[in-house]
C-alpha atoms as a PDB file:
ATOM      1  CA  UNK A   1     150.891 140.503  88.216  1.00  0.00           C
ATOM      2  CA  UNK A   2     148.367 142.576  86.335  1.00  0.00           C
ATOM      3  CA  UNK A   3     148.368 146.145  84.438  1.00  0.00           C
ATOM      4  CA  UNK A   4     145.191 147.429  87.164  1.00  0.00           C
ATOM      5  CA  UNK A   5     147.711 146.393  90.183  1.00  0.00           C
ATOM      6  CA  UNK A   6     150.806 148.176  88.470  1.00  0.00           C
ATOM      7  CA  UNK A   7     148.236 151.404  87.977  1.00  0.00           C
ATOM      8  CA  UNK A   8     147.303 151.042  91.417  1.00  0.00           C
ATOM      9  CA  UNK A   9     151.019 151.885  92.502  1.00  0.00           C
ATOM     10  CA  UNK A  10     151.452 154.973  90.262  1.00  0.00           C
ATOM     11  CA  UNK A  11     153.406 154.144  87.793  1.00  0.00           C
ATOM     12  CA  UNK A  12     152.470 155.365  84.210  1.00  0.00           C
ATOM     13  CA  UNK A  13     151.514 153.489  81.238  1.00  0.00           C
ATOM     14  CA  UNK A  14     155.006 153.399  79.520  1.00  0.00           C
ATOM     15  CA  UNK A  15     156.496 151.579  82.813  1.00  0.00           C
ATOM     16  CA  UNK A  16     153.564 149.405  82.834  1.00  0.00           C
ATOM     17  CA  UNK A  17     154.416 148.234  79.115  1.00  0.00           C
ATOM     18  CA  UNK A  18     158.045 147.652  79.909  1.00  0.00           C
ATOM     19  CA  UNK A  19     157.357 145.654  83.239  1.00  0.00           C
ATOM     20  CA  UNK A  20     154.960 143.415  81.507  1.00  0.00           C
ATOM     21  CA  UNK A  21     157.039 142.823  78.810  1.00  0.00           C
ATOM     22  CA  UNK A  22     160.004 141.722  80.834  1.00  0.00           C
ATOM     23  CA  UNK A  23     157.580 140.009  82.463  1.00  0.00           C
ATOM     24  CA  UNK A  24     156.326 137.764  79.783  1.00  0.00           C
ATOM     25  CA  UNK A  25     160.273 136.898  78.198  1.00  0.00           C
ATOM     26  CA  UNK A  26     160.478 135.594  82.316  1.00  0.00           C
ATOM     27  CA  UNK A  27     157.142 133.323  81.973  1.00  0.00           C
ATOM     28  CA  UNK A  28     158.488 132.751  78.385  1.00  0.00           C
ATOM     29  CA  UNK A  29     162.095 131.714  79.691  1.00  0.00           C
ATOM     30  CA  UNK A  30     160.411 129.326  82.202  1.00  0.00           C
ATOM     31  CA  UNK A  31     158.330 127.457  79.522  1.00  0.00           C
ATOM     32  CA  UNK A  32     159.288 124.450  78.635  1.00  0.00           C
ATOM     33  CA  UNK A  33     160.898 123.947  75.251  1.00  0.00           C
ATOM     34  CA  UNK A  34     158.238 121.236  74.564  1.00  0.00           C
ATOM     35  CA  UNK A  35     154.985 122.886  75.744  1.00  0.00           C
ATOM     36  CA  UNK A  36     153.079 122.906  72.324  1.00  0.00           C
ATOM     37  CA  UNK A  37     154.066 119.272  72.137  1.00  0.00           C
ATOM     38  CA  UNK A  38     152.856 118.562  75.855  1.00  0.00           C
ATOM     39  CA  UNK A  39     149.648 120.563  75.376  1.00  0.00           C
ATOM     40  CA  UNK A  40     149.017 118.805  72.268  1.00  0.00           C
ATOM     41  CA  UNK A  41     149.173 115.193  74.125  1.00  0.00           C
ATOM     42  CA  UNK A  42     147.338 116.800  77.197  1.00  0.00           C
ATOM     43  CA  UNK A  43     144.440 117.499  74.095  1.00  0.00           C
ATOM     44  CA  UNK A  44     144.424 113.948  72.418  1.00  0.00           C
ATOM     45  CA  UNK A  45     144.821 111.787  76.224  1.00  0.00           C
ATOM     46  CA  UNK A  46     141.756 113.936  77.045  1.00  0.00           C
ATOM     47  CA  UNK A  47     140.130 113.317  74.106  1.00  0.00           C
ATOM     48  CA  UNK A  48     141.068 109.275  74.907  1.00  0.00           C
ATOM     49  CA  UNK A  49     139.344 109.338  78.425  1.00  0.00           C
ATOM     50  CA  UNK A  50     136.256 110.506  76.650  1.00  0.00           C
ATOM     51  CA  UNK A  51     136.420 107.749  74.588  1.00  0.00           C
ATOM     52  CA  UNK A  52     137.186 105.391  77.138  1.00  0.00           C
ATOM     53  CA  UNK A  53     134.183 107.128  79.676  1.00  0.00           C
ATOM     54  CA  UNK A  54     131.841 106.571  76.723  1.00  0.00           C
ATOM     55  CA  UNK A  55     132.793 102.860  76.311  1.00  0.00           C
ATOM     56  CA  UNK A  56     132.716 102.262  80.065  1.00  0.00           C
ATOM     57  CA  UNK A  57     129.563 103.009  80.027  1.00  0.00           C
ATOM     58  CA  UNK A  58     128.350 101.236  77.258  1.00  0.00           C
ATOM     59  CA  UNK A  59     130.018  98.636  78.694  1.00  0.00           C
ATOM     60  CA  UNK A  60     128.557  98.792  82.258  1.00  0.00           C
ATOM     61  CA  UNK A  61     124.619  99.136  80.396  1.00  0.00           C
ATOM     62  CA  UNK A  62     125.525  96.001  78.859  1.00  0.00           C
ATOM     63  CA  UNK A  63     126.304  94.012  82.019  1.00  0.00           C
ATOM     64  CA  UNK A  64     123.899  95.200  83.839  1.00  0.00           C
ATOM     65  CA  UNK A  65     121.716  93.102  81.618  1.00  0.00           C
ATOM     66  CA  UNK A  66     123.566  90.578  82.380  1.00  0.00           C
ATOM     67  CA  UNK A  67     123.053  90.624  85.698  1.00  0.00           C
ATOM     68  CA  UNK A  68     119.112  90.638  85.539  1.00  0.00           C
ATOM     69  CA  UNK A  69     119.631  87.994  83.210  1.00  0.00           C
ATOM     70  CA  UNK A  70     121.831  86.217  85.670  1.00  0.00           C
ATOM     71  CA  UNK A  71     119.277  86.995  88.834  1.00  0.00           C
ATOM     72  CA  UNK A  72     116.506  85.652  86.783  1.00  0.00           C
ATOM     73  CA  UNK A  73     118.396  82.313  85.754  1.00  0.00           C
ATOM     74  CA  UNK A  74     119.264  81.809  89.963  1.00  0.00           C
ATOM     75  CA  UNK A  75     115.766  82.381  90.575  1.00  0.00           C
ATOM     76  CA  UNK A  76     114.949  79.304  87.978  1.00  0.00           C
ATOM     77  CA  UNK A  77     117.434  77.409  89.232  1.00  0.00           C
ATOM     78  CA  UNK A  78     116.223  77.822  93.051  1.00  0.00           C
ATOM     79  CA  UNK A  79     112.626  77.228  91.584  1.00  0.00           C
ATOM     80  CA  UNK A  80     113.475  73.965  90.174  1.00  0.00           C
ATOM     81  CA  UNK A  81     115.456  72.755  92.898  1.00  0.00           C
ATOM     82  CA  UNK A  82     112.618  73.345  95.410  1.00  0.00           C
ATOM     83  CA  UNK A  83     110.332  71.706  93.438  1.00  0.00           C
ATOM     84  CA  UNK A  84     112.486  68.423  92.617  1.00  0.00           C
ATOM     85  CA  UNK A  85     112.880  68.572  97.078  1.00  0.00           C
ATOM     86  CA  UNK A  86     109.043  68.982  96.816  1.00  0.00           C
ATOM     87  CA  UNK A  87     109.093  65.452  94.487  1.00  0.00           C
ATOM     88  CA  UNK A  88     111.616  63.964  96.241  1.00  0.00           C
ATOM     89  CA  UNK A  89     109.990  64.369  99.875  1.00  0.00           C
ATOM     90  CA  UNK A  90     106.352  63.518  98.387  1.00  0.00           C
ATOM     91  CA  UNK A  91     107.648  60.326  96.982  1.00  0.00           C
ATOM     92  CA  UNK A  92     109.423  59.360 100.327  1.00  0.00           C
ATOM     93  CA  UNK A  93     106.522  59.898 102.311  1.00  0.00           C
ATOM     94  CA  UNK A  94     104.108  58.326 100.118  1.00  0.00           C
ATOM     95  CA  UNK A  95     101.958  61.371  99.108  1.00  0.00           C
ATOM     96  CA  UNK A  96     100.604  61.458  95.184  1.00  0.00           C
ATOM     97  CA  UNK A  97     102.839  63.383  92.593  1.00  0.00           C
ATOM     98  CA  UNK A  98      99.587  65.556  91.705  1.00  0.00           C
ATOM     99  CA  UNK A  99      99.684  67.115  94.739  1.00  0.00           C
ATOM    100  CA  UNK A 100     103.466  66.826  95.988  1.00  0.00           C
ATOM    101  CA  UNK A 101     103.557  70.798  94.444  1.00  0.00           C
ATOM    102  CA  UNK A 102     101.242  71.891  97.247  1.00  0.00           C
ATOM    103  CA  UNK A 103     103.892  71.244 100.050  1.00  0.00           C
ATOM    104  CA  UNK A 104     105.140  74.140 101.646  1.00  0.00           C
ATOM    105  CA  UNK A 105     108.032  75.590 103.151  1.00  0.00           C
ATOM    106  CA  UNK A 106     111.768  77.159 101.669  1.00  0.00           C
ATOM    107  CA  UNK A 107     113.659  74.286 103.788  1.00  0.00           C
ATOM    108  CA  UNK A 108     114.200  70.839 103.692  1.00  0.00           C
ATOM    109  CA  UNK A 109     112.985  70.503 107.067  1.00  0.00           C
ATOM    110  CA  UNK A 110     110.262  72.495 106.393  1.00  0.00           C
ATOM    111  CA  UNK A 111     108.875  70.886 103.484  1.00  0.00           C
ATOM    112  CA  UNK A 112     109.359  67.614 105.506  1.00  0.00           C
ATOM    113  CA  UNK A 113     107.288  68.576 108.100  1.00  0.00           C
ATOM    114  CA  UNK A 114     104.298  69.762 106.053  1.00  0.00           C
ATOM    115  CA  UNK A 115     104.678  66.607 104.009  1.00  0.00           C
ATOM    116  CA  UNK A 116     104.226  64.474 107.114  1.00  0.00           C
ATOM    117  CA  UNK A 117     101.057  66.627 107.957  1.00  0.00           C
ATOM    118  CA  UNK A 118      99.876  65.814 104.463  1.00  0.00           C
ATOM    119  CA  UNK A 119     100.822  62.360 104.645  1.00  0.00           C
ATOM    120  CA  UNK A 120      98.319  62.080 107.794  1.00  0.00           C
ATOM    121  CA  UNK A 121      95.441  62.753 106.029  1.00  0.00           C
ATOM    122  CA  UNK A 122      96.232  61.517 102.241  1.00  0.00           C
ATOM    123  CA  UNK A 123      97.694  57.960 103.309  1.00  0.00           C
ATOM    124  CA  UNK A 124      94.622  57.275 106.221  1.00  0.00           C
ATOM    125  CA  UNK A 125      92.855  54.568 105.705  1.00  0.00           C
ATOM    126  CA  UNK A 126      89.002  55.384 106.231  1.00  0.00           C
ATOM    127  CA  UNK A 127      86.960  53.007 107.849  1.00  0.00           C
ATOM    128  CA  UNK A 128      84.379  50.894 106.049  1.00  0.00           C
ATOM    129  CA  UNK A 129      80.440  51.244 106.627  1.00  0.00           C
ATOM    130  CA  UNK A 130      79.210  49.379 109.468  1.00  0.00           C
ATOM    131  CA  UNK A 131      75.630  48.954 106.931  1.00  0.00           C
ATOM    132  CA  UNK A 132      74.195  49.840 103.813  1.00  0.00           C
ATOM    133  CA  UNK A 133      74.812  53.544 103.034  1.00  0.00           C
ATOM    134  CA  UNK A 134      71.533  53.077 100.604  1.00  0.00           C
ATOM    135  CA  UNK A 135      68.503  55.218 100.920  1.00  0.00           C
ATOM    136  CA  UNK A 136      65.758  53.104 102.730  1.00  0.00           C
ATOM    137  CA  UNK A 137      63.628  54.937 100.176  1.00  0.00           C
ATOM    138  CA  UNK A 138      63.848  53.175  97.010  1.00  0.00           C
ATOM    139  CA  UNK A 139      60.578  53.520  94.291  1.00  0.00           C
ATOM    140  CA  UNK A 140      59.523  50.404  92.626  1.00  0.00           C
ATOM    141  CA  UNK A 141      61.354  51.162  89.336  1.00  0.00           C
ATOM    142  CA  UNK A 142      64.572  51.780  91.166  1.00  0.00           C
ATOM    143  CA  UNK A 143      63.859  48.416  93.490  1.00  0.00           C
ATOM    144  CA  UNK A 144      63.560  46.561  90.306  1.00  0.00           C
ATOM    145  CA  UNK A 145      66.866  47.590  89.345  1.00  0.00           C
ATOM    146  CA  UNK A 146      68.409  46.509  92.394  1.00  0.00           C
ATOM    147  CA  UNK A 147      66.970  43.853  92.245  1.00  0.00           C
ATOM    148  CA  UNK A 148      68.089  42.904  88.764  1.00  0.00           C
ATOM    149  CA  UNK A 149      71.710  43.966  89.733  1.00  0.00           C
ATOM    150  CA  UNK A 150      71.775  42.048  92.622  1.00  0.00           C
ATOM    151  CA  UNK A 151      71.089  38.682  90.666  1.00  0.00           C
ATOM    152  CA  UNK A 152      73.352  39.154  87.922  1.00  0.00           C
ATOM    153  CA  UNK A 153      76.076  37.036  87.534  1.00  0.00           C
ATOM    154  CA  UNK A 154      79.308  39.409  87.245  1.00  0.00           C
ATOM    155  CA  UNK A 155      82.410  37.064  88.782  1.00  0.00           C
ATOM    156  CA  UNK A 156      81.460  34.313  86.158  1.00  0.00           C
ATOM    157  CA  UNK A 157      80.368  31.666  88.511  1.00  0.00           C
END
């Protein structure tokens, strides 16, 4: 209820006082006898949940650096463990430890299969010259130096 509505109907401004007068002793009456108190610890448990908001979000800054951190330290930990599988498969299938970091693949199976490919070619034995890989074309200084290397003594006999 409102004075404009009150006007609306006619009535004049001395009826209007009295009806909203009675009207407020009614809201009055229907107050609780501990609304300032209530109002005052609606105020201060709104002025908590700011607090609290504030901290929560402190808070969630905070952990979400720990979950880079976290991301980044499973990443290592995948890293090493592919690399000691790398090592591990290399040394089983006989391939060098300089180049046991050059096998591919993200599974065990995978790795194992690319070592085995490696393995082919590092661990093949390559046939020995059926002759003299020697240039024909030797000058006389050079012959004389085969020559001399070819007579020395180097087994001790």
């Amino acid at each position: 209820m409102n004075r404009e509505f009150l006007k609306e109907l006619g009535l004049e401004d001395e009826a209007i006082e009295s009806i909203m007068k009675a009207h407020g002793k009614a809201i009055q009456s229907v107050k609780p006898d501990d609304y300032e108190e209530l109002k005052s610890a609606k105020a201060t448990l709104e002025q908590q949940l700011e607090e609290l908001n504030g901290t929560l979000i402190a808070t969630n800054e905070k952990y979400a650096s720990v979950d880079e951190t976290l991301q980044e330290k499973d990443r290592l930990i995948k890293d090493y463990e592919t690399t000691n599988l790398k090592y591990r498969i290399a040394n089983q299938a006989g391939i060098p430890m300089d180049i046991a970091s050059r096998l591919a693949g993200e599974t065990e199976e995978e790795i194992k299969a690319d070592a085995e490919k490696l393995a082919g070619f590092v661990n093949k034995k390559q046939p020995l010259p059926l002759k003299t890989t020697e240039p024909s074309d030797v000058d006389a200084e050079d012959k004389a130096y085969k020559s001399l290397l070819d007579n020395l003594n180097l087994e001790g006999e």
